[in-house]
Each structure stands twice: as C-alpha cells, then as structure tokens.
C-alpha atoms as a PDB file:
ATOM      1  CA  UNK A   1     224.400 110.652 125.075  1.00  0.00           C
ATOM      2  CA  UNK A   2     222.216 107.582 124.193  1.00  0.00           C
ATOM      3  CA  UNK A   3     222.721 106.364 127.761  1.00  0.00           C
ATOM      4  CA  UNK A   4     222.142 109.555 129.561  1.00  0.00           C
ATOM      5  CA  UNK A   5     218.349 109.412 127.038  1.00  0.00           C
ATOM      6  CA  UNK A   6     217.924 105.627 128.248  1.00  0.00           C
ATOM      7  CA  UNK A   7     218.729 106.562 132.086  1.00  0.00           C
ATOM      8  CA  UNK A   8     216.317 109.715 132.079  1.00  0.00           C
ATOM      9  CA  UNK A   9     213.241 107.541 130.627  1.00  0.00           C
ATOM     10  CA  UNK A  10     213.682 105.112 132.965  1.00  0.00           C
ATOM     11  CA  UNK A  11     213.964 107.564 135.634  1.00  0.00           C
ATOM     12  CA  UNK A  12     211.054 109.379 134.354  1.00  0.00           C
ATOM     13  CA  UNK A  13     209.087 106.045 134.228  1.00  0.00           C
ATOM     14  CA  UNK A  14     210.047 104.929 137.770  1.00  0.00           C
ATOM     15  CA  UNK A  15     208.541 108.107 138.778  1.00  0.00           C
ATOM     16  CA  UNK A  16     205.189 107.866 136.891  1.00  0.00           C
ATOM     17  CA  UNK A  17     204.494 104.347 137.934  1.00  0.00           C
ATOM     18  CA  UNK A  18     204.953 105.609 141.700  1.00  0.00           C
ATOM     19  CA  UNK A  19     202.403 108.212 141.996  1.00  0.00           C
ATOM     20  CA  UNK A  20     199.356 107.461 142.878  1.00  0.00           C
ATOM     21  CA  UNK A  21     195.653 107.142 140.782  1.00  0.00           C
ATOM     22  CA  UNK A  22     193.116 110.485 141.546  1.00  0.00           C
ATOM     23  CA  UNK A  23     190.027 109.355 139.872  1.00  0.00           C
ATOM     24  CA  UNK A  24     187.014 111.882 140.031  1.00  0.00           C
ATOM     25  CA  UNK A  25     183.912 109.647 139.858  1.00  0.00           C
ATOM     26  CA  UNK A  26     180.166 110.543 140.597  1.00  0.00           C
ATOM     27  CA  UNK A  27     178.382 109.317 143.258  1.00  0.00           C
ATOM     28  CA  UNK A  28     174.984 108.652 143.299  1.00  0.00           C
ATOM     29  CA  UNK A  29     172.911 109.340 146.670  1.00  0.00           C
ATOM     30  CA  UNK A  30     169.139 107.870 146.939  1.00  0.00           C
ATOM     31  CA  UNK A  31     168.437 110.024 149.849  1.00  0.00           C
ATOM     32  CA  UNK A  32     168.357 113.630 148.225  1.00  0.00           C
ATOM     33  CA  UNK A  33     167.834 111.909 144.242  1.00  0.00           C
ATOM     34  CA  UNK A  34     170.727 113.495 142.798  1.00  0.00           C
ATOM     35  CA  UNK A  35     174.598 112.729 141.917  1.00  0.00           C
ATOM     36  CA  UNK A  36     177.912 114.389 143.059  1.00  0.00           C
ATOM     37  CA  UNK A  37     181.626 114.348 142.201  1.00  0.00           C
ATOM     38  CA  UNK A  38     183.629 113.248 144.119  1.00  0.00           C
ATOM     39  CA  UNK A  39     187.597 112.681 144.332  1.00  0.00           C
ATOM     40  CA  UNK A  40     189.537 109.116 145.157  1.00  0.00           C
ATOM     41  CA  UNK A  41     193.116 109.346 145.198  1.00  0.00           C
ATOM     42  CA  UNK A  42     193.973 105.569 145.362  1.00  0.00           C
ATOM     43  CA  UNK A  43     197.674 104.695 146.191  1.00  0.00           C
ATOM     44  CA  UNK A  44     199.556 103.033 144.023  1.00  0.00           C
ATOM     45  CA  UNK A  45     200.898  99.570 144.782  1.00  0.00           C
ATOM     46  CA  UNK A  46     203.920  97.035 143.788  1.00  0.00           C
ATOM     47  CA  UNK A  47     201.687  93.801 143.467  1.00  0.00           C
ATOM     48  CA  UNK A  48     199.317  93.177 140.839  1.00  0.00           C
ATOM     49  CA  UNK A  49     196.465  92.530 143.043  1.00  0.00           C
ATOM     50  CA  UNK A  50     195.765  95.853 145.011  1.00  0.00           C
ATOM     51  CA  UNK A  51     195.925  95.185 148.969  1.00  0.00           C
ATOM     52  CA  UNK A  52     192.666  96.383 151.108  1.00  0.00           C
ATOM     53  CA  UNK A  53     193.719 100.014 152.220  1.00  0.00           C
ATOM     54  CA  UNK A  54     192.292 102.126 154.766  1.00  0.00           C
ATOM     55  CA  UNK A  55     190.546 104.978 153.731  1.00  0.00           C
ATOM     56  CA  UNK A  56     190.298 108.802 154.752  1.00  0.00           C
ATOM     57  CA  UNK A  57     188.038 110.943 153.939  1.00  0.00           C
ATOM     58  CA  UNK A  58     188.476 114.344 153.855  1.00  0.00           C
ATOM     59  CA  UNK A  59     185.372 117.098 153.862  1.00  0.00           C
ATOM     60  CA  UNK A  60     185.695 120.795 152.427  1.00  0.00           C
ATOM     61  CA  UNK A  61     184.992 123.945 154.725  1.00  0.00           C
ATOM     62  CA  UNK A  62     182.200 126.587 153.115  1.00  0.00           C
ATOM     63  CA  UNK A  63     183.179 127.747 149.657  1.00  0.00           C
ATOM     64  CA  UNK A  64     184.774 124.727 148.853  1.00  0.00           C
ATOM     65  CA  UNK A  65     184.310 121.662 146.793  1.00  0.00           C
ATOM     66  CA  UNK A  66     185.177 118.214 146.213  1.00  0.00           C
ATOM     67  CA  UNK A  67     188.181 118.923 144.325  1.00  0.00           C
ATOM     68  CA  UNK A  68     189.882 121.619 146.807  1.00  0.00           C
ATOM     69  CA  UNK A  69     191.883 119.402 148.882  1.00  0.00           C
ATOM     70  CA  UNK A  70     193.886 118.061 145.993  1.00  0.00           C
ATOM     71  CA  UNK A  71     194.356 121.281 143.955  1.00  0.00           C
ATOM     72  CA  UNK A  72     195.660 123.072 147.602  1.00  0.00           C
ATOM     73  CA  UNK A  73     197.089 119.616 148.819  1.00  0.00           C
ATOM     74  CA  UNK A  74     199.080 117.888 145.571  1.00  0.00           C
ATOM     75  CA  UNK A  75     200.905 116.249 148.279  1.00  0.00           C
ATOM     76  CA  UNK A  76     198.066 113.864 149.295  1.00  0.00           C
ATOM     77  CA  UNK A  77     199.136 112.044 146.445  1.00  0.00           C
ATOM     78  CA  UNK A  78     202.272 111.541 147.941  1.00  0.00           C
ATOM     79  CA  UNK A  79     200.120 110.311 151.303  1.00  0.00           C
ATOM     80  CA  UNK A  80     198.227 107.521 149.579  1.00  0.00           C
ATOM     81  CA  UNK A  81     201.249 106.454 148.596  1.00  0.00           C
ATOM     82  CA  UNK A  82     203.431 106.381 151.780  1.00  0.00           C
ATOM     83  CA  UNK A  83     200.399 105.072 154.184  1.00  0.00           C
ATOM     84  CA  UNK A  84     198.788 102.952 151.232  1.00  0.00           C
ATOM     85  CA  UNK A  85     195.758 104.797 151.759  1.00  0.00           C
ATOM     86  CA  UNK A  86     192.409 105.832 149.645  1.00  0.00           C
ATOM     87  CA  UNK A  87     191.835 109.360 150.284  1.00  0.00           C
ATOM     88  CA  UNK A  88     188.229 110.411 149.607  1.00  0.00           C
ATOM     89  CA  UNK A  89     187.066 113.819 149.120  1.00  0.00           C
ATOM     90  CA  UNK A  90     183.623 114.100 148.647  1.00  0.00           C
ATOM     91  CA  UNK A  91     181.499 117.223 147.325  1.00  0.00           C
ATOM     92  CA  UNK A  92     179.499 118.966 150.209  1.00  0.00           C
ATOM     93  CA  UNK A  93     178.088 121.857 148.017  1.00  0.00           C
ATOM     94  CA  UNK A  94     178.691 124.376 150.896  1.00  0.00           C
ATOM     95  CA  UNK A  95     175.684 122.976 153.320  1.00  0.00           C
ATOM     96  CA  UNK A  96     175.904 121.671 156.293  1.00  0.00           C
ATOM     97  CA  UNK A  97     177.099 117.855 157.045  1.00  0.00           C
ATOM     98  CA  UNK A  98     173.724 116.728 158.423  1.00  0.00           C
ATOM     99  CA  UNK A  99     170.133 115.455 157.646  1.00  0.00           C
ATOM    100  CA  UNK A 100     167.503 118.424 157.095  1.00  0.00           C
ATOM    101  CA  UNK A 101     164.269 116.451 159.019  1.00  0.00           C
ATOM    102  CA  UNK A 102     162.339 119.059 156.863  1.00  0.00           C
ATOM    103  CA  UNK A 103     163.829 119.076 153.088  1.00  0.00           C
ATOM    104  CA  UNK A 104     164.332 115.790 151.394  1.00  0.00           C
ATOM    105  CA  UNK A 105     167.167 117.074 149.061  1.00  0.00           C
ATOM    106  CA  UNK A 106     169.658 118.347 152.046  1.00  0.00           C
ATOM    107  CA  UNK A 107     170.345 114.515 153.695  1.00  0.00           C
ATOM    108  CA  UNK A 108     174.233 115.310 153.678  1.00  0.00           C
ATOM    109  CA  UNK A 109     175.062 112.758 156.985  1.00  0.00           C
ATOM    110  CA  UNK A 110     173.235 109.972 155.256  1.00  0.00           C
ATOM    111  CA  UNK A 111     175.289 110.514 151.753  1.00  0.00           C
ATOM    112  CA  UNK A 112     178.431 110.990 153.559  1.00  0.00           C
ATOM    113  CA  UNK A 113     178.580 108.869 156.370  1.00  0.00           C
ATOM    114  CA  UNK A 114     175.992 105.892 154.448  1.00  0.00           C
ATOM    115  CA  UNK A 115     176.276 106.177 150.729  1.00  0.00           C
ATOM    116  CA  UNK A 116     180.046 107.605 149.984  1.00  0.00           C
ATOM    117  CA  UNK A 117     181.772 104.576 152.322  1.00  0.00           C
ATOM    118  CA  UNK A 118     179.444 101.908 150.753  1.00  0.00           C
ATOM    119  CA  UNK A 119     180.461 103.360 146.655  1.00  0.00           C
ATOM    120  CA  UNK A 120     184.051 103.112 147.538  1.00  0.00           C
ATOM    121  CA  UNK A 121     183.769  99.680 149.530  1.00  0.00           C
ATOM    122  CA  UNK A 122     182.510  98.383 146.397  1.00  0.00           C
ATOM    123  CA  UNK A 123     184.481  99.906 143.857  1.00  0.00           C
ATOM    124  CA  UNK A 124     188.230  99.859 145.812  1.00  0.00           C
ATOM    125  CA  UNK A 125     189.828  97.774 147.332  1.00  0.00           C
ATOM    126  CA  UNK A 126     189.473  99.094 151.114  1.00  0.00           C
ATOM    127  CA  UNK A 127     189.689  97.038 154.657  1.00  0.00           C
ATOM    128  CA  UNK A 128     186.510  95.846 156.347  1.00  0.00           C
ATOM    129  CA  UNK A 129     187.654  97.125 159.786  1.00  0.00           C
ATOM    130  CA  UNK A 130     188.790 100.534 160.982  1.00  0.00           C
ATOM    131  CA  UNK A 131     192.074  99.810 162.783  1.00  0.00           C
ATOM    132  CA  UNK A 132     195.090 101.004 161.571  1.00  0.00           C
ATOM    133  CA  UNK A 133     197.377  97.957 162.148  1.00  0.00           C
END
C-alpha cells in the first residue's frame, strides 16, 4: 500500500511539473493611458535556464475577453508545452483591432501589434526572429 502512495505522488508530481505556467499580468499601453489583462501561458521547460520560444498570440472575436481562449481552449496549455511556445492572449475589450485617427483612447493596432510584443520580449524569454526553425 505504501508503494502504491509513493508511486501515485510521484506520478502526480511528474504531471504537475509538466504543465505549463498561465500567468495573467497587466499590460500597460501609453497610447490610449490605460492598463489591460492580459493572459501568457508560458511552456514549461526541462533546463533551468528557459530557452527563447516563439510566441503566438491569439485575439478574441466580439464578446470576448482576454481570458476566453484558455477557459474554451484548456488544451493550449498542452500547446505551449509540445511546440515550446508563449501563447499570448491579450484583452481587446470588444473594439476593433485598429487605431481610431479621431479618439486617443481606441489605439488597439498600436497596443497590440507595438506595446503587447515589446512587454513580453522583456519579461519572457522569447526569440528575436520570427522563423519557426
């Protein structure tokens, strides 16, 4: 009995060190003067020094929000970890993914194509270029 208890943690710790990190951090964008969630589902990795990943980054339809993809997606999780890839899911507060030229506070391009990659290039570890190798 003892070694069936012993087996099953260390079963149950094998699979807890292999799933991967979802952080939900706050981004801060300059352009509209105002913060948003967002979620980073970092993979998990064997070394101690995490290797540069590539990084997705996946943008919610109208009515969603930044956490949707991994409440209907758990498996994305499972994704960071097989391709050893940052998944990004950024808040889009149901407006459209561009620059308003007339209202300062709706600059969604510039926070998600300028602001979002340049947060998580400098808090994770991610690779410089875009090629998948």
């Amino acid at each position: 009995m003892q070694r069936l208890f012993l087996l099953l943690l260390f079963s149950l710790t094998l699979l807890s060190v292999q799933a991967a990190v979802v952080d939900t951090v706050w981004i801060e964008s300059k352009a509209m003067k105002k913060s948003f969630r967002c979620v980073v589902i970092q993979p998990t990795t064997s070394s101690p020094q995490k290797a540069p990943c590539p990084v997705t980054y996946l943008l919610h339809g109208y009515g969603g929000w930044y956490a949707n993809w991994i409440i209907r997606v758990p498996a994305l999780k499972d994704y960071a970890d097989r391709y050893q890839m940052l998944i990004v899911c950024p808040e889009g507060n149901n407006d459209w993914y561009l620059n308003s030229p007339e209202i300062d506070s709706l600059q969604w391009e510039t926070y998600i194509a300028v602001e979002i990659p340049a947060y998580i290039d400098n808090h994770y570890p991610t690779k410089s270029y875009r090629d998948w190798e």
